[in-house]
PDB file of N, CA and C in Angstrom:
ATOM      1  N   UNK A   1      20.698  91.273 -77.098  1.00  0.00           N
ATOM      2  CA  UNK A   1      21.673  90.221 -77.270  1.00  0.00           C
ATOM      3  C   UNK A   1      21.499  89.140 -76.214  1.00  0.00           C
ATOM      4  N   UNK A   2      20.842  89.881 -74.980  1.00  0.00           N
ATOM      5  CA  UNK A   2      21.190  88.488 -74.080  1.00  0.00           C
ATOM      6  C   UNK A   2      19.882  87.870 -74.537  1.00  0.00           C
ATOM      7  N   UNK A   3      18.987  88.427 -74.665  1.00  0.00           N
ATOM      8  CA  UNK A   3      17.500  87.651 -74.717  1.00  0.00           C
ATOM      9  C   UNK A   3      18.301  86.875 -76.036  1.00  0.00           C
ATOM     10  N   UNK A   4      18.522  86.887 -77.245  1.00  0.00           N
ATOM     11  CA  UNK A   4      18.512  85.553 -77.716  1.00  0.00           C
ATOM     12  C   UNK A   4      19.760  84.941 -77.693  1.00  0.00           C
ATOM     13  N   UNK A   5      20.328  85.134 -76.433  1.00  0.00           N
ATOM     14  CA  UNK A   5      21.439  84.139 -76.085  1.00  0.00           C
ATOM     15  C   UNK A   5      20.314  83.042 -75.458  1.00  0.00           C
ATOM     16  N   UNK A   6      19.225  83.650 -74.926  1.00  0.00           N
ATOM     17  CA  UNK A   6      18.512  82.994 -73.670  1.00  0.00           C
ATOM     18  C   UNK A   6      17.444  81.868 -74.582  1.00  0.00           C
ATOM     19  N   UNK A   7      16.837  82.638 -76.023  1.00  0.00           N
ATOM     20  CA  UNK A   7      16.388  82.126 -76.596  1.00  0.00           C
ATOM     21  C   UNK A   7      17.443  80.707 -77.497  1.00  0.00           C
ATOM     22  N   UNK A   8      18.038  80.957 -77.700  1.00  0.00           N
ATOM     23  CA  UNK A   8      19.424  79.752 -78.298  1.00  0.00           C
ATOM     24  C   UNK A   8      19.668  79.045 -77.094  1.00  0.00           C
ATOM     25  N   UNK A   9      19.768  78.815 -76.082  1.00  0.00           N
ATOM     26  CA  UNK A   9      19.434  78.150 -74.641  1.00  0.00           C
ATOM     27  C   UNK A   9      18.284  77.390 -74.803  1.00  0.00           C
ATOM     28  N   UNK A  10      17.209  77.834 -74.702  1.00  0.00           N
ATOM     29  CA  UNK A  10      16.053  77.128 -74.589  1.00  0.00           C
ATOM     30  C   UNK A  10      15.676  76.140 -75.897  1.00  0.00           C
ATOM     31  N   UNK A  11      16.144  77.042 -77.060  1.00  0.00           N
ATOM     32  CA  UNK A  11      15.704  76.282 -77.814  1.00  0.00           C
ATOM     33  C   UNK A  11      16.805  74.908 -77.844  1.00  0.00           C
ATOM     34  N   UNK A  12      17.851  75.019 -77.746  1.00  0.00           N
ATOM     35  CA  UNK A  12      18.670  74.049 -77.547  1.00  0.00           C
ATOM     36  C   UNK A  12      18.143  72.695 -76.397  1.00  0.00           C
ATOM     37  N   UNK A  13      17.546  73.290 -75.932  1.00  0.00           N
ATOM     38  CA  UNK A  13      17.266  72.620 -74.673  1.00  0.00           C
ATOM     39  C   UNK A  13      15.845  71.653 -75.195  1.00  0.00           C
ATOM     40  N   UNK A  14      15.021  72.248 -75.724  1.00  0.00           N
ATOM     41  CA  UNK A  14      13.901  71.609 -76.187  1.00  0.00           C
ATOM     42  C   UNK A  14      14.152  70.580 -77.643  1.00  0.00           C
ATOM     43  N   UNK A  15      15.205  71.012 -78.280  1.00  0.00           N
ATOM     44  CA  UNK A  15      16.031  69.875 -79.461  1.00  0.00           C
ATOM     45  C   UNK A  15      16.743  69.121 -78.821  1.00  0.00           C
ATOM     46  N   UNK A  16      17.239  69.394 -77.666  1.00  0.00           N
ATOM     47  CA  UNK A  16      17.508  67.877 -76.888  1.00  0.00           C
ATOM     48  C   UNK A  16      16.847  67.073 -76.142  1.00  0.00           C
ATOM     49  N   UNK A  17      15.334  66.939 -75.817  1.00  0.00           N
ATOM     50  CA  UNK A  17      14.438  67.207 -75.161  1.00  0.00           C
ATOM     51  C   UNK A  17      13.255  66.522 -76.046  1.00  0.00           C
ATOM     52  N   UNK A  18      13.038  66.825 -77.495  1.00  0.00           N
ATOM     53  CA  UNK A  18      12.019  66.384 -78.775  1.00  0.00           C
ATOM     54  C   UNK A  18      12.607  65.059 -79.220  1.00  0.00           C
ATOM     55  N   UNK A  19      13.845  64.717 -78.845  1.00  0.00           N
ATOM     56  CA  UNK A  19      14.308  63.182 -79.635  1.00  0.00           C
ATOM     57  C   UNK A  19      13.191  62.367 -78.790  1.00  0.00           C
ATOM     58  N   UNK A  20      13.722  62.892 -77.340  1.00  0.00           N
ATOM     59  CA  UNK A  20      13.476  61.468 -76.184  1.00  0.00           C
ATOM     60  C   UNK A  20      11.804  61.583 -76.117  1.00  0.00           C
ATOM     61  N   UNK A  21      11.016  62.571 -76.478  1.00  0.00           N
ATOM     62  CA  UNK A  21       9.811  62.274 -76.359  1.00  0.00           C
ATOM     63  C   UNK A  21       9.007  61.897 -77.222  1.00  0.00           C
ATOM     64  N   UNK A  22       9.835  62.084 -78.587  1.00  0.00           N
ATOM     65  CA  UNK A  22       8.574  61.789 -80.158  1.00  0.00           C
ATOM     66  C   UNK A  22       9.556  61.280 -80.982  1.00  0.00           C
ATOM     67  N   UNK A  23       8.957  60.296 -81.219  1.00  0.00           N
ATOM     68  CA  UNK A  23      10.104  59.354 -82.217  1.00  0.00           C
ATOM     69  C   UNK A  23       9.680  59.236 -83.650  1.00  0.00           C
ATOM     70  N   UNK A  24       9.534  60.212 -84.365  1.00  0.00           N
ATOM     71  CA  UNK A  24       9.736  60.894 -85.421  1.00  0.00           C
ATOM     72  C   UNK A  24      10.482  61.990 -85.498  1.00  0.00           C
ATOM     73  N   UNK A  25      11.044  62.404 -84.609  1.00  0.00           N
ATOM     74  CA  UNK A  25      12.270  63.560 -84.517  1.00  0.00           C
ATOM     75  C   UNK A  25      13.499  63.213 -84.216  1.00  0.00           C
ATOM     76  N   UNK A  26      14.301  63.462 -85.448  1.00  0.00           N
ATOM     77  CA  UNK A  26      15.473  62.823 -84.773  1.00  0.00           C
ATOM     78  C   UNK A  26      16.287  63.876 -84.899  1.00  0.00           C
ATOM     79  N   UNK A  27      17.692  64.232 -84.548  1.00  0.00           N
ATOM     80  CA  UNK A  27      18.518  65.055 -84.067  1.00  0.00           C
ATOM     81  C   UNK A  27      20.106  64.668 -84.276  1.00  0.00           C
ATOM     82  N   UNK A  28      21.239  64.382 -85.258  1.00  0.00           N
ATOM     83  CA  UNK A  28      22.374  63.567 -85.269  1.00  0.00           C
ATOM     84  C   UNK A  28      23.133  64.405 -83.285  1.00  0.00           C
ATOM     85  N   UNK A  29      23.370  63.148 -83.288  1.00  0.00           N
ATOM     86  CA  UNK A  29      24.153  63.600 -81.634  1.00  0.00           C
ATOM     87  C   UNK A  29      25.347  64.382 -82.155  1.00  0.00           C
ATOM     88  N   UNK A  30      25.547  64.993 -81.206  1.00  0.00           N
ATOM     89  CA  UNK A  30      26.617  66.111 -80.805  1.00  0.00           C
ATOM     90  C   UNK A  30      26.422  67.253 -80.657  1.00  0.00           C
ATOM     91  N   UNK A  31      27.106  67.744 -79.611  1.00  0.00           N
ATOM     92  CA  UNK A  31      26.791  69.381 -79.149  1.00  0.00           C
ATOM     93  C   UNK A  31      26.738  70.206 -79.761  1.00  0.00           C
ATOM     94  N   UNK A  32      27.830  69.899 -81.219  1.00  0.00           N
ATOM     95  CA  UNK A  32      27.577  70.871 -82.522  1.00  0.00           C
ATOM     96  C   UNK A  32      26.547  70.957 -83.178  1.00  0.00           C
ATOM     97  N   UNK A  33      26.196  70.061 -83.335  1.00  0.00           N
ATOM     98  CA  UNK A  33      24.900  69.710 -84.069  1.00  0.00           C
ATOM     99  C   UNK A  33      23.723  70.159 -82.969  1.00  0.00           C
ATOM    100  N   UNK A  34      23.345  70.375 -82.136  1.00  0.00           N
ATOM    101  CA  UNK A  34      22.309  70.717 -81.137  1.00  0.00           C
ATOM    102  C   UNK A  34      22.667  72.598 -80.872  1.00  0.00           C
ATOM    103  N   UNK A  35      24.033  72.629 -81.031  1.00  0.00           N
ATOM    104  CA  UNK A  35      24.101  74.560 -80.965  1.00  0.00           C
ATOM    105  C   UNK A  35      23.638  74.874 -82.707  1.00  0.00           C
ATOM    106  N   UNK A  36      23.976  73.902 -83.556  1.00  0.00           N
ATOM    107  CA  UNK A  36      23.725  74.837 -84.864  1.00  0.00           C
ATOM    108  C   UNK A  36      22.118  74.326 -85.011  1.00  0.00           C
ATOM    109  N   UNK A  37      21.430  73.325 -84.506  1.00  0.00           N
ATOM    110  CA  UNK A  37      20.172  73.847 -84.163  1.00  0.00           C
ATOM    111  C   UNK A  37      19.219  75.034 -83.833  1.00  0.00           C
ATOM    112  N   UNK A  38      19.897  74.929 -82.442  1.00  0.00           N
ATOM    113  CA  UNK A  38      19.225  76.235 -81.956  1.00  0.00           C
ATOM    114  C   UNK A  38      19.924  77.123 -82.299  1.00  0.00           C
ATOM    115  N   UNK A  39      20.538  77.351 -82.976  1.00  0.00           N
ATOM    116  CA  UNK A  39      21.195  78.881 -83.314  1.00  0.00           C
ATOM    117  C   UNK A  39      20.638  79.285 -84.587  1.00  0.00           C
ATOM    118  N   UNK A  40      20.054  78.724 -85.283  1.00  0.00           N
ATOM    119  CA  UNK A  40      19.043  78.532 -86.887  1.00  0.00           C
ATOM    120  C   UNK A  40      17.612  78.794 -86.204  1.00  0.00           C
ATOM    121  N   UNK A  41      17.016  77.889 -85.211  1.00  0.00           N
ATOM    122  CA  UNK A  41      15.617  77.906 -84.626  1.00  0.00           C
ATOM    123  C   UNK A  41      15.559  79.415 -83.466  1.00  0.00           C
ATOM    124  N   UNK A  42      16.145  79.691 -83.174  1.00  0.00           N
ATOM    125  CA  UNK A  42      16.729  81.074 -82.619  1.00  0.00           C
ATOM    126  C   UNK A  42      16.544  82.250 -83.405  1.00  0.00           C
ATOM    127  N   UNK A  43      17.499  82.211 -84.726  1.00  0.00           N
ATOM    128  CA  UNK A  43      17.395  83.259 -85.005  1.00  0.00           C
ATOM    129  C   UNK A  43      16.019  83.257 -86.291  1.00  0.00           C
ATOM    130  N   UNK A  44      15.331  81.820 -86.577  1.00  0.00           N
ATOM    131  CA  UNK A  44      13.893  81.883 -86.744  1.00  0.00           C
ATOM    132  C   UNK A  44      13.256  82.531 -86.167  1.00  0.00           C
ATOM    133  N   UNK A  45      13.108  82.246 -84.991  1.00  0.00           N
ATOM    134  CA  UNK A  45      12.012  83.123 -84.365  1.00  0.00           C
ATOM    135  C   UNK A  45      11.956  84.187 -83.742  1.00  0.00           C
ATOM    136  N   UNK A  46      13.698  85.092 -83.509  1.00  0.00           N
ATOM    137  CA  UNK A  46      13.791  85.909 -83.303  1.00  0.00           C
ATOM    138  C   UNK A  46      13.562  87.207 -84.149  1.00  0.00           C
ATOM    139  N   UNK A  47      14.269  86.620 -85.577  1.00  0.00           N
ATOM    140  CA  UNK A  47      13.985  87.942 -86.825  1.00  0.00           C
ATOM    141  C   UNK A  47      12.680  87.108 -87.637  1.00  0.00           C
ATOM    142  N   UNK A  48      12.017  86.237 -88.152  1.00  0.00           N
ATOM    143  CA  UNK A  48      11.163  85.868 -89.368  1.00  0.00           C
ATOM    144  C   UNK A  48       9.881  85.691 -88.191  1.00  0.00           C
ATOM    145  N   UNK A  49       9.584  85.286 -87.242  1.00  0.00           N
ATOM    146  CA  UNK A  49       8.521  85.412 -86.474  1.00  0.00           C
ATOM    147  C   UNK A  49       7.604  86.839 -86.251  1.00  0.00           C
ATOM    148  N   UNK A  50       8.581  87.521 -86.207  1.00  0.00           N
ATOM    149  CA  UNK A  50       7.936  89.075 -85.903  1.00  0.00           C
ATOM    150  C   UNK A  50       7.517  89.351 -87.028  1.00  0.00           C
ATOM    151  N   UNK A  51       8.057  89.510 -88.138  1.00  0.00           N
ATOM    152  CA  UNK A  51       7.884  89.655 -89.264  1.00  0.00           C
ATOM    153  C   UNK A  51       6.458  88.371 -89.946  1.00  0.00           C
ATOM    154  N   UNK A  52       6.226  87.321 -89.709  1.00  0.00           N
ATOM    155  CA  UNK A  52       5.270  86.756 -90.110  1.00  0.00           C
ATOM    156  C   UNK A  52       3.856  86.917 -88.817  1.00  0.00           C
ATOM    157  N   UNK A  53       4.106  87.476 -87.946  1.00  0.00           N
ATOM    158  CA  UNK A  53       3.268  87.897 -87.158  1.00  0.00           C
ATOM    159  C   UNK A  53       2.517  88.826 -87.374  1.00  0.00           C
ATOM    160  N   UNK A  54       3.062  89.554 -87.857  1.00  0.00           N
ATOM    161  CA  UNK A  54       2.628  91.281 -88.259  1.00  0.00           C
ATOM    162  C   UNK A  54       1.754  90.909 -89.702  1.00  0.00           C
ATOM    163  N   UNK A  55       2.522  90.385 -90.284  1.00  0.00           N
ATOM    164  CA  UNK A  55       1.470  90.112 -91.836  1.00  0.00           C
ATOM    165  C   UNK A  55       0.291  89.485 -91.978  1.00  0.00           C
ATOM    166  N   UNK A  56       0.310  88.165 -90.535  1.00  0.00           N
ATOM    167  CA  UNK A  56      -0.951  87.133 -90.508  1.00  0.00           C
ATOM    168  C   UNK A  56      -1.622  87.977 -89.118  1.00  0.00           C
ATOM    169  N   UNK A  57      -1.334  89.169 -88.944  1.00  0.00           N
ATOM    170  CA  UNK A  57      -1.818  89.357 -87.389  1.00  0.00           C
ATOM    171  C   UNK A  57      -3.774  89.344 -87.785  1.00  0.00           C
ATOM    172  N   UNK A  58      -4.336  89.823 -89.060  1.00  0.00           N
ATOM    173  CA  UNK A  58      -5.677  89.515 -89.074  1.00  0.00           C
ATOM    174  C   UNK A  58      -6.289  88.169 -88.824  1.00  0.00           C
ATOM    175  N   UNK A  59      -5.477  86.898 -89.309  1.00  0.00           N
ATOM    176  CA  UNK A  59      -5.427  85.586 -89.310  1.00  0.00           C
ATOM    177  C   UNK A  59      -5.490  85.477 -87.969  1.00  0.00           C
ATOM    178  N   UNK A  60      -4.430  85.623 -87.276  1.00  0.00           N
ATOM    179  CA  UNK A  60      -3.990  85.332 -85.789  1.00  0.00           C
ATOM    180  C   UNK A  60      -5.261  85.839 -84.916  1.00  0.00           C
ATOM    181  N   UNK A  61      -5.836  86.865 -85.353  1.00  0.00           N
ATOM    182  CA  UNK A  61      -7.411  87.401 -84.449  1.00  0.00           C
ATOM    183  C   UNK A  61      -8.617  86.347 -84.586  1.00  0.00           C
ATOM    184  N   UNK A  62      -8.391  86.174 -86.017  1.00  0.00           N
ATOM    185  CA  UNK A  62      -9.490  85.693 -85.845  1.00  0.00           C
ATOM    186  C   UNK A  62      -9.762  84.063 -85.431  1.00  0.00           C
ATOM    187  N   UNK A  63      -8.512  83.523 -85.966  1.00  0.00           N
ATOM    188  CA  UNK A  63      -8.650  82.264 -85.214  1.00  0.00           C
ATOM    189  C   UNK A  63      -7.921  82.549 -83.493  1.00  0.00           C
ATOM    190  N   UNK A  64      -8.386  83.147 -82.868  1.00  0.00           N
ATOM    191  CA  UNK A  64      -7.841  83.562 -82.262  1.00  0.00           C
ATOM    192  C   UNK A  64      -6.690  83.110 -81.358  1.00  0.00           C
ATOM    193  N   UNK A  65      -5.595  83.435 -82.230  1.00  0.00           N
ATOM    194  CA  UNK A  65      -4.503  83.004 -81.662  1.00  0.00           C
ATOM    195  C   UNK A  65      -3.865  81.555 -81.750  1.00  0.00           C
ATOM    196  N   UNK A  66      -4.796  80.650 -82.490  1.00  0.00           N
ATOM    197  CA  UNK A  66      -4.568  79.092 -83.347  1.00  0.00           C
ATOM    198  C   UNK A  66      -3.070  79.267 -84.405  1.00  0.00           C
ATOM    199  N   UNK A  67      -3.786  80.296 -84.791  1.00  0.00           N
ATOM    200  CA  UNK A  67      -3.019  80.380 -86.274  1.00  0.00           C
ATOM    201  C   UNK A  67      -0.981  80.718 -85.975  1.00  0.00           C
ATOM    202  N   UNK A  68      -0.705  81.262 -84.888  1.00  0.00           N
ATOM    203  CA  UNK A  68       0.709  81.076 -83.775  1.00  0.00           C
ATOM    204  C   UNK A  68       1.156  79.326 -84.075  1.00  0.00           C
ATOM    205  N   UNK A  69       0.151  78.775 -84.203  1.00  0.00           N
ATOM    206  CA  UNK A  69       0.978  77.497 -84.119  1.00  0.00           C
ATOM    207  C   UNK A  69       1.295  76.824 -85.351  1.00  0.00           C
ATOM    208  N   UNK A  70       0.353  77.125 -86.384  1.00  0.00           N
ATOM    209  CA  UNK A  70       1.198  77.154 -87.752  1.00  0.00           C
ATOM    210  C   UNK A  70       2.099  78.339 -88.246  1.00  0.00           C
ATOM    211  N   UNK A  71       2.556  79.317 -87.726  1.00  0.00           N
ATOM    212  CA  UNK A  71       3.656  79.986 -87.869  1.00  0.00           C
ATOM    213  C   UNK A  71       4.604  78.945 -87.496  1.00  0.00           C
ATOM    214  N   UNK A  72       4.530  78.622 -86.085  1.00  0.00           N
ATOM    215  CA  UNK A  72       5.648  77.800 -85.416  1.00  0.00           C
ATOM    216  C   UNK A  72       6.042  76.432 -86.106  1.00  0.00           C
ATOM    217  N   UNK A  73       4.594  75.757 -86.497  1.00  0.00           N
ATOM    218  CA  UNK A  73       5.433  74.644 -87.752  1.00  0.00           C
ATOM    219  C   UNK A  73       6.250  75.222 -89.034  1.00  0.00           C
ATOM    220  N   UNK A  74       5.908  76.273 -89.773  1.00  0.00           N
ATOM    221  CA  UNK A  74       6.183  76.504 -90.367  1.00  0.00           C
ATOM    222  C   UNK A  74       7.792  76.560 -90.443  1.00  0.00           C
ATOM    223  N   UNK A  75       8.499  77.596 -89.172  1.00  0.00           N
ATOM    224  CA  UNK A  75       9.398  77.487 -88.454  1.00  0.00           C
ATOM    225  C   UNK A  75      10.490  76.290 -88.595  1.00  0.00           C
ATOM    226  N   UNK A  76       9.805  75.564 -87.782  1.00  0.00           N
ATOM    227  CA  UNK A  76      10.032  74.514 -87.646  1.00  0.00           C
ATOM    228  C   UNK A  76      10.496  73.536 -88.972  1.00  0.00           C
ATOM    229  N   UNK A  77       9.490  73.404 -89.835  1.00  0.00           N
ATOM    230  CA  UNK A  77       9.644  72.927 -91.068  1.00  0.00           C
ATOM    231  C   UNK A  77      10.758  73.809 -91.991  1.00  0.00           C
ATOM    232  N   UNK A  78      11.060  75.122 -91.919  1.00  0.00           N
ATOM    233  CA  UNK A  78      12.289  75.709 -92.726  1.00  0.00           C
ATOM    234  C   UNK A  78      13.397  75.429 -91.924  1.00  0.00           C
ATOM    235  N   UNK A  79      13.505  75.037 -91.042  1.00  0.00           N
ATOM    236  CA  UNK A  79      14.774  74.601 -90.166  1.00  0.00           C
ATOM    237  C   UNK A  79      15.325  73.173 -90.688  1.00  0.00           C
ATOM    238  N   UNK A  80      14.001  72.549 -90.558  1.00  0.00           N
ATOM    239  CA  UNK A  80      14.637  71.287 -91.025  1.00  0.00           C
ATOM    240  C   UNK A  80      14.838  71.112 -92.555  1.00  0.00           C
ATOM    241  N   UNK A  81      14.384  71.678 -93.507  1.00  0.00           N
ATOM    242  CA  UNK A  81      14.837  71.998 -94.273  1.00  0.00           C
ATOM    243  C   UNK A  81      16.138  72.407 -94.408  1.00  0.00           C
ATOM    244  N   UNK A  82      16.431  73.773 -93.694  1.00  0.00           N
ATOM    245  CA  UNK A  82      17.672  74.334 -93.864  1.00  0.00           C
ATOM    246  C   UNK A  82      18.948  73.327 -93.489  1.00  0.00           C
ATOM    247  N   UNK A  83      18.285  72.390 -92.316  1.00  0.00           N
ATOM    248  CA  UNK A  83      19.727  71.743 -92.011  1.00  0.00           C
ATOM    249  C   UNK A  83      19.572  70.329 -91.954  1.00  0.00           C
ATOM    250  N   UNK A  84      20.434  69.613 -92.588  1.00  0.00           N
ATOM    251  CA  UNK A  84      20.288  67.735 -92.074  1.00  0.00           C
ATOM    252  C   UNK A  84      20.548  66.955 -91.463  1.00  0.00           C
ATOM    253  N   UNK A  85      20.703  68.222 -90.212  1.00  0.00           N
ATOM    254  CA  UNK A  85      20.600  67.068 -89.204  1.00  0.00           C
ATOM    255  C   UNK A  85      19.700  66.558 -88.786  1.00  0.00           C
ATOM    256  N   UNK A  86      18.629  68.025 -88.884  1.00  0.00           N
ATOM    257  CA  UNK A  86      17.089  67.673 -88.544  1.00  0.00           C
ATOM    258  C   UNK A  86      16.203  66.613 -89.590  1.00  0.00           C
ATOM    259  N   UNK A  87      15.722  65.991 -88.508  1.00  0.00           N
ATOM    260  CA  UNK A  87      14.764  65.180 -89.389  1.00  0.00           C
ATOM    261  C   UNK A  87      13.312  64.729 -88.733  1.00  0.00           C
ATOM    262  N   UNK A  88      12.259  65.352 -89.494  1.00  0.00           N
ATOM    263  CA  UNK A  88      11.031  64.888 -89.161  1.00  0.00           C
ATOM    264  C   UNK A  88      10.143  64.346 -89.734  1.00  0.00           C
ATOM    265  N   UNK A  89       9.870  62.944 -89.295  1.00  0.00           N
ATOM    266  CA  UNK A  89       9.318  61.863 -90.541  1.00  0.00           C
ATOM    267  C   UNK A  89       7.813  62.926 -90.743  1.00  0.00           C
ATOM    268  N   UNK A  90       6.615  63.182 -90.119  1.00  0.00           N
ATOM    269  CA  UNK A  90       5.326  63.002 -90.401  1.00  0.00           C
ATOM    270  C   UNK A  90       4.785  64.749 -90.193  1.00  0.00           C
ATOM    271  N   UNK A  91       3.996  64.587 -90.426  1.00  0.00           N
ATOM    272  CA  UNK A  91       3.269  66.475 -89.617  1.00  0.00           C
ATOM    273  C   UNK A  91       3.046  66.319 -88.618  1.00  0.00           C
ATOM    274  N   UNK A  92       2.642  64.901 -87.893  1.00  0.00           N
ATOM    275  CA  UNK A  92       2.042  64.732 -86.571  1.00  0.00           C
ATOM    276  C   UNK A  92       3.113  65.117 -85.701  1.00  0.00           C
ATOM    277  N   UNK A  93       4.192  64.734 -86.556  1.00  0.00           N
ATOM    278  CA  UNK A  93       5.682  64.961 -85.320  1.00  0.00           C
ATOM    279  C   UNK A  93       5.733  66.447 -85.119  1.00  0.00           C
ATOM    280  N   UNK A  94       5.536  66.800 -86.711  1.00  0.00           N
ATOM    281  CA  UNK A  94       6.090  68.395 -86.533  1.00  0.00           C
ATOM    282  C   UNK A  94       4.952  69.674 -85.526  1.00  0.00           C
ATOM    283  N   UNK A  95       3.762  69.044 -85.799  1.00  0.00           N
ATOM    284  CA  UNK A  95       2.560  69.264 -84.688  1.00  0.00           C
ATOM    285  C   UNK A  95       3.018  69.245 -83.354  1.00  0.00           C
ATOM    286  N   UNK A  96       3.726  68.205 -82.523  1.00  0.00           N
ATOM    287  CA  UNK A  96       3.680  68.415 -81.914  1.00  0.00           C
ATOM    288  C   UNK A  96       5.158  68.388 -81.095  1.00  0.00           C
ATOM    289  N   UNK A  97       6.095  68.560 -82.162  1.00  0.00           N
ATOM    290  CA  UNK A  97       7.225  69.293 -81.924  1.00  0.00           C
ATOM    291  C   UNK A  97       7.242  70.729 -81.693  1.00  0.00           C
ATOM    292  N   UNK A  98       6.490  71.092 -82.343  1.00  0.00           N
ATOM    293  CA  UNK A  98       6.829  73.043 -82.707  1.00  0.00           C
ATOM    294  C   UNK A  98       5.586  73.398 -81.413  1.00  0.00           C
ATOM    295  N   UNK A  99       4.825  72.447 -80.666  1.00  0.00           N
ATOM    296  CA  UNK A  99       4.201  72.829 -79.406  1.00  0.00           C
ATOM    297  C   UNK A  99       5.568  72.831 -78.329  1.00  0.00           C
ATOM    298  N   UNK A 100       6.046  71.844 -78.374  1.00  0.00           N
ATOM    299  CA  UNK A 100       7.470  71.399 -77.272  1.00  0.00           C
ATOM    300  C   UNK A 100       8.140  72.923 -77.223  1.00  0.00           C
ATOM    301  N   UNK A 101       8.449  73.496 -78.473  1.00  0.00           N
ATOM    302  CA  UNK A 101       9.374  74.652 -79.006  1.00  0.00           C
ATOM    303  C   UNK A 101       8.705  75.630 -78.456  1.00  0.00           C
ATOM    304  N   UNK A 102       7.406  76.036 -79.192  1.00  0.00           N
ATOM    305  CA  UNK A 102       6.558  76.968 -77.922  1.00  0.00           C
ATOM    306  C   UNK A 102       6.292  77.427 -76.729  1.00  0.00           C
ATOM    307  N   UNK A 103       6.702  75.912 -76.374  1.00  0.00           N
ATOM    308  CA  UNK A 103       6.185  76.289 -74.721  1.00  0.00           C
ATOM    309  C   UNK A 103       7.660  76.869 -74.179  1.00  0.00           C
ATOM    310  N   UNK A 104       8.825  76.177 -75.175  1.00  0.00           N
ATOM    311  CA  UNK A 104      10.495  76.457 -74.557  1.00  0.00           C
ATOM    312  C   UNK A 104      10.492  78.251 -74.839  1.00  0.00           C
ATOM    313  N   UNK A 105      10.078  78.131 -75.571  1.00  0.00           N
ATOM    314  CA  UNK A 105       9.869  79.987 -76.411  1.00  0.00           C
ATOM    315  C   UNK A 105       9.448  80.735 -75.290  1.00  0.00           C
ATOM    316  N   UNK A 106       8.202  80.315 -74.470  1.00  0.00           N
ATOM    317  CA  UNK A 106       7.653  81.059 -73.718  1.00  0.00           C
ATOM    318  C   UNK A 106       8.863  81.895 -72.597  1.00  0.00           C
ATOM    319  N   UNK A 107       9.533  81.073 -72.052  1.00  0.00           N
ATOM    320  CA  UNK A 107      10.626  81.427 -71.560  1.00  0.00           C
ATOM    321  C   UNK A 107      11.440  82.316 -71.670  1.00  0.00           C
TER     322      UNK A 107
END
């Protein structure tokens, strides 16, 4: 429980964090809107990550370890889907949004 309190933290932190650096990501302001972010991108990658890890883990070898970062768009892309606040004009954004998210993940 605390780890993805810690993970809903970070990721929150990196959706407030992706407006000001790539301007194809946008985010509607408010704190509500930035917790029901990360609380969707959270529990992405807490329950559907493991689970798409394990299925592409031959993928993931052989490119070794590339193929993590289209999981993470992927991610990324059902989020914004799921919610409207999110919005990401191009792939280039989402490229190198769901790196921003990664590195917050590492954490």
């Amino acid at each position: 429980m605390v780890k993805f309190f810690i993970r809903v933290i970070t990721n929150g932190a990196a959706l407030y964090i992706i407006p000001s650096l790539l301007v194809g990501f946008s985010l509607e302001s408010g704190w509500r809107n930035l917790l029901i972010g990360a609380l969707v991108l959270a529990f992405l990658n807490s329950f559907i990550k493991p689970i798409l890890k394990l299925v592409f883990k031959p993928v993931i070898w052989i490119t070794l370890g590339f193929f993590n970062l289209v999981i993470n768009m992927g991610l990324l892309w059902t989020a914004d889907q799921l919610l409207p606040q999110i919005a990401i004009a191009d792939i280039k954004t989402l490229f190198l949004s769901s790196i921003v998210i990664a590195i917050a993940n590492l954490f």
